[in-house]
Protein backbone atom coordinates (compact mmCIF):
# COMPACT_ATOMS: atom_id res chain seq x y z
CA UNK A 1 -30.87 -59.75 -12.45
CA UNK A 2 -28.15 -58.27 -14.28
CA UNK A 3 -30.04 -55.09 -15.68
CA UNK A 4 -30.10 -54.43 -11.55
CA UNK A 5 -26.01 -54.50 -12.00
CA UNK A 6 -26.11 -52.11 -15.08
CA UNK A 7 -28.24 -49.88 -13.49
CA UNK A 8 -26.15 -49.63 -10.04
CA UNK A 9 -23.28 -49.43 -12.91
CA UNK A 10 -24.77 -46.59 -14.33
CA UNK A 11 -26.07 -44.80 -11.42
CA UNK A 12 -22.10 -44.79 -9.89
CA UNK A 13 -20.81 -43.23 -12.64
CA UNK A 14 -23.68 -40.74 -13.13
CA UNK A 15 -22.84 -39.56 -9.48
CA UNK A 16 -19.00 -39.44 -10.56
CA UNK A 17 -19.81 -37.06 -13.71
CA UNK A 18 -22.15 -34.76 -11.18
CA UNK A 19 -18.80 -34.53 -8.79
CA UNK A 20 -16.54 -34.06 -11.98
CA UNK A 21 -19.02 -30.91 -12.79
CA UNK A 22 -19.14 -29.65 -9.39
CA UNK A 23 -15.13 -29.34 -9.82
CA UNK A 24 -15.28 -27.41 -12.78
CA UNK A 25 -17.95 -24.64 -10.89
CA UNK A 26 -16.36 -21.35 -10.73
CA UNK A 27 -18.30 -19.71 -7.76
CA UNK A 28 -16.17 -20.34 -4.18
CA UNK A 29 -13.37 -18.86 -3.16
CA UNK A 30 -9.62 -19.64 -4.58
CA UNK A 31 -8.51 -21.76 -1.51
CA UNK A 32 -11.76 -23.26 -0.90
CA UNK A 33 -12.17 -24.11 -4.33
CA UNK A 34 -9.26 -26.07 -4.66
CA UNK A 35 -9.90 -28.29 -1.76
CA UNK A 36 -13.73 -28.60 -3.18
CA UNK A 37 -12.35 -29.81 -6.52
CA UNK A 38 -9.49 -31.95 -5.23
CA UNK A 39 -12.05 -33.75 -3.35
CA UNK A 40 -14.82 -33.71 -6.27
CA UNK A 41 -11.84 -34.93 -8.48
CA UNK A 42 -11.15 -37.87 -5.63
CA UNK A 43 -14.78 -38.53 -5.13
CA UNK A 44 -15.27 -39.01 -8.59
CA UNK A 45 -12.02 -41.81 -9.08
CA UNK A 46 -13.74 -43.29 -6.03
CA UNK A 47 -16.64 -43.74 -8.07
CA UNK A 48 -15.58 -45.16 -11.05
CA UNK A 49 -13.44 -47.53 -9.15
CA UNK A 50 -16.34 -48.98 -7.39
CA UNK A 51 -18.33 -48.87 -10.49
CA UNK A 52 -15.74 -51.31 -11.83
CA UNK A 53 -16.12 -53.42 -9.51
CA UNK A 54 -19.46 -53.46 -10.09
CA UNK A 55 -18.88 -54.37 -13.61
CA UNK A 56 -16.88 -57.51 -12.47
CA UNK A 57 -19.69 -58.66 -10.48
CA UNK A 58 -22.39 -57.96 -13.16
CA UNK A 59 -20.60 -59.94 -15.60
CA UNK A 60 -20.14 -62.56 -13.02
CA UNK A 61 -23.91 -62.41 -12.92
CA UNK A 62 -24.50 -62.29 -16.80
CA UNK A 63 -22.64 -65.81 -16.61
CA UNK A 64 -24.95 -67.69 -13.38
CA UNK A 65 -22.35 -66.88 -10.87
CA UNK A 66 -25.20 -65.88 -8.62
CA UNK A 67 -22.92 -65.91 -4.85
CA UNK A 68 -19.59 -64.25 -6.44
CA UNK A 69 -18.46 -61.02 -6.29
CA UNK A 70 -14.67 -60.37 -7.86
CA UNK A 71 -12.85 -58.03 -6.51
CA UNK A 72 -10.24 -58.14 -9.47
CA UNK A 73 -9.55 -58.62 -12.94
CA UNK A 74 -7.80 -61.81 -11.97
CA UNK A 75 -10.60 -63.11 -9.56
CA UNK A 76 -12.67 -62.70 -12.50
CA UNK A 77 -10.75 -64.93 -15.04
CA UNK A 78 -10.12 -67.24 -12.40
CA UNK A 79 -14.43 -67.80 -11.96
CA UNK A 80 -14.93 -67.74 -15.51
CA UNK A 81 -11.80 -68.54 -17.30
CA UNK A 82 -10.38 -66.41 -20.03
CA UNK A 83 -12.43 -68.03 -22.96
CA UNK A 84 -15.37 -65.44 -22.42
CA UNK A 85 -15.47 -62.67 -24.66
CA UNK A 86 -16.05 -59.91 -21.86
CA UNK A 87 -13.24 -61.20 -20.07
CA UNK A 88 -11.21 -61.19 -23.14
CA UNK A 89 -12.22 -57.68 -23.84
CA UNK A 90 -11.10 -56.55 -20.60
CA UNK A 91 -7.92 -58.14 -20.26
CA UNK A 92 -7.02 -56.68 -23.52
CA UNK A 93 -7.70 -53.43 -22.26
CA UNK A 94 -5.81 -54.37 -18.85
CA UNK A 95 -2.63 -54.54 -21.19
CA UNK A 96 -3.18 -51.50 -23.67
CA UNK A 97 -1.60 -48.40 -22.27
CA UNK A 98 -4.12 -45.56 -22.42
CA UNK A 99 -7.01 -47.59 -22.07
CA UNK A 100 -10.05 -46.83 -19.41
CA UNK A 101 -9.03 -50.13 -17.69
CA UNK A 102 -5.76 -48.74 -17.38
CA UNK A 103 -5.76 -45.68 -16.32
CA UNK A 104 -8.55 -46.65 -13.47
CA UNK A 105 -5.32 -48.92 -12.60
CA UNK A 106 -2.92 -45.82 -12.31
CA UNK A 107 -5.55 -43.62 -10.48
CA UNK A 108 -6.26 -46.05 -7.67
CA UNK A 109 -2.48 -46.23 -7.01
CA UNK A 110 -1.87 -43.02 -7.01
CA UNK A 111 -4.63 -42.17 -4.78
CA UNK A 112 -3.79 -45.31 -2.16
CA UNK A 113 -0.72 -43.65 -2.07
CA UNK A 114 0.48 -40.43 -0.09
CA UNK A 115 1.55 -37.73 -2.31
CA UNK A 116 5.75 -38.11 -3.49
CA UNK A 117 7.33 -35.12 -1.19
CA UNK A 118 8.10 -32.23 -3.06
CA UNK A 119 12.03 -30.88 -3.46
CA UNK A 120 12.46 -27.68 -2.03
CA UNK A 121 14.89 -25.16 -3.76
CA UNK A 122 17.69 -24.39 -2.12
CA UNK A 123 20.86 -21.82 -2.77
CA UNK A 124 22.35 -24.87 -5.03
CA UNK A 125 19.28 -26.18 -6.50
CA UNK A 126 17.97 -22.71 -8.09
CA UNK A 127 16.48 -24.39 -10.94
CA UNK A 128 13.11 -26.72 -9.72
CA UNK A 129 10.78 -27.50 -12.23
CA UNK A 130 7.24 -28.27 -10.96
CA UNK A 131 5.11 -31.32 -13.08
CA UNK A 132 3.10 -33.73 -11.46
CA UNK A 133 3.59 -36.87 -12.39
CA UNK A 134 0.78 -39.53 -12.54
CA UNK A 135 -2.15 -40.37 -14.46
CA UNK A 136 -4.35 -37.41 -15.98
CA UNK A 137 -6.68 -36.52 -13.42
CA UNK A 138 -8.10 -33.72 -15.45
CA UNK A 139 -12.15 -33.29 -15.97
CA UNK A 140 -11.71 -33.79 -19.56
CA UNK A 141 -9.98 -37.27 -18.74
CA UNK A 142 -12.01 -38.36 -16.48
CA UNK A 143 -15.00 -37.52 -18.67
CA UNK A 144 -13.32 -39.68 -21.17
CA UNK A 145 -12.96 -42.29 -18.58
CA UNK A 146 -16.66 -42.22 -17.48
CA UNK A 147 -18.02 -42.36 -21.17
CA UNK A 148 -15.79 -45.42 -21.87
CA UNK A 149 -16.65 -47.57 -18.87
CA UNK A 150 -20.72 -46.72 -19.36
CA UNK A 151 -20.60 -48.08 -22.99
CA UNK A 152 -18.62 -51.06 -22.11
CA UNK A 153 -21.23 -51.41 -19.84
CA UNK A 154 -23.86 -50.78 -21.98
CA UNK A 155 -22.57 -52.84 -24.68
CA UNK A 156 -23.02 -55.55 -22.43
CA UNK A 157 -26.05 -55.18 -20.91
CA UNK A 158 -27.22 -55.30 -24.56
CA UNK A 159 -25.59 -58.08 -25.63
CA UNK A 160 -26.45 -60.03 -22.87
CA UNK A 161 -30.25 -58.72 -22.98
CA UNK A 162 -30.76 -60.21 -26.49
CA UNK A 163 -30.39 -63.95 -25.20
């Protein structure tokens, strides 16, 4: 039963890797293009946000909790408790800045979130310096990101296959 998690796991982050290419293709127009790889980059976060989801409700599996489906970190360690070592693992990671954990958690609130508005230069204000703020949303990142959550979750399909 929880191999069928892994694999829907898997298969959401394979699809978030095939957007995060299709950003980085070079053949469309320049305004075009943008839009195609703002929503590739968005489609991708989408993803891996549902794919971690999906990781709270396979390890709710792994452990009998055949009915449940977590929505959160804290859902989880409130079925399971925070003896487990998965849920350990993950809270851990929760709390460590630059983890994959944490930086899902800064890319779904920055993209439930409209954009900040932008200052517009004015006559007194001739010096504007333009940096978005926010987590890394670059392919290289997100690559990162991807590769991190699918060996967490292969790790534990593994571990849990051996029993």
């Amino acid at each position: 039963m929880a191999s069928q998690w892994h694999s829907l796991v898997s298969q959401k982050l394979f699809m978030a890797r095939t957007l995060l290419q299709q950003a980085d293709s070079d053949t469309e127009a320049d305004s075009y293009r943008t839009l195609q790889r703002e929503a590739a980059i968005q489609g991708a976060v989408e993803l891996a946000l549902r794919a971690r989801k999906l990781l709270l409700v396979m390890i709710a599996r792994l452990y009998q909790q055949k009915n449940e489906e977590p929505e959160s970190l804290t859902a989880l360690s409130a079925l399971l408790g925070t003896e487990l070592p998965e849920v350990n693992e993950l809270l851990a990671l929760a709390h460590l800045p630059g983890s994959w954990w944490n930086l899902l958690d800064q890319l779904e609130t920055s993209q439930s979130k409209p954009p900040a508005a932008r200052k517009t230069v004015s006559a007194e204000n001739i010096i504007a310096i333009s940096a978005e703020s926010g987590p890394d949303r670059s392919t290289p990142a997100l690559n990162k990101l991807l590769d991190a959550l699918k060996q967490f979750a292969d790790t534990l399909e593994d571990r849990h296959s051996e029993w």
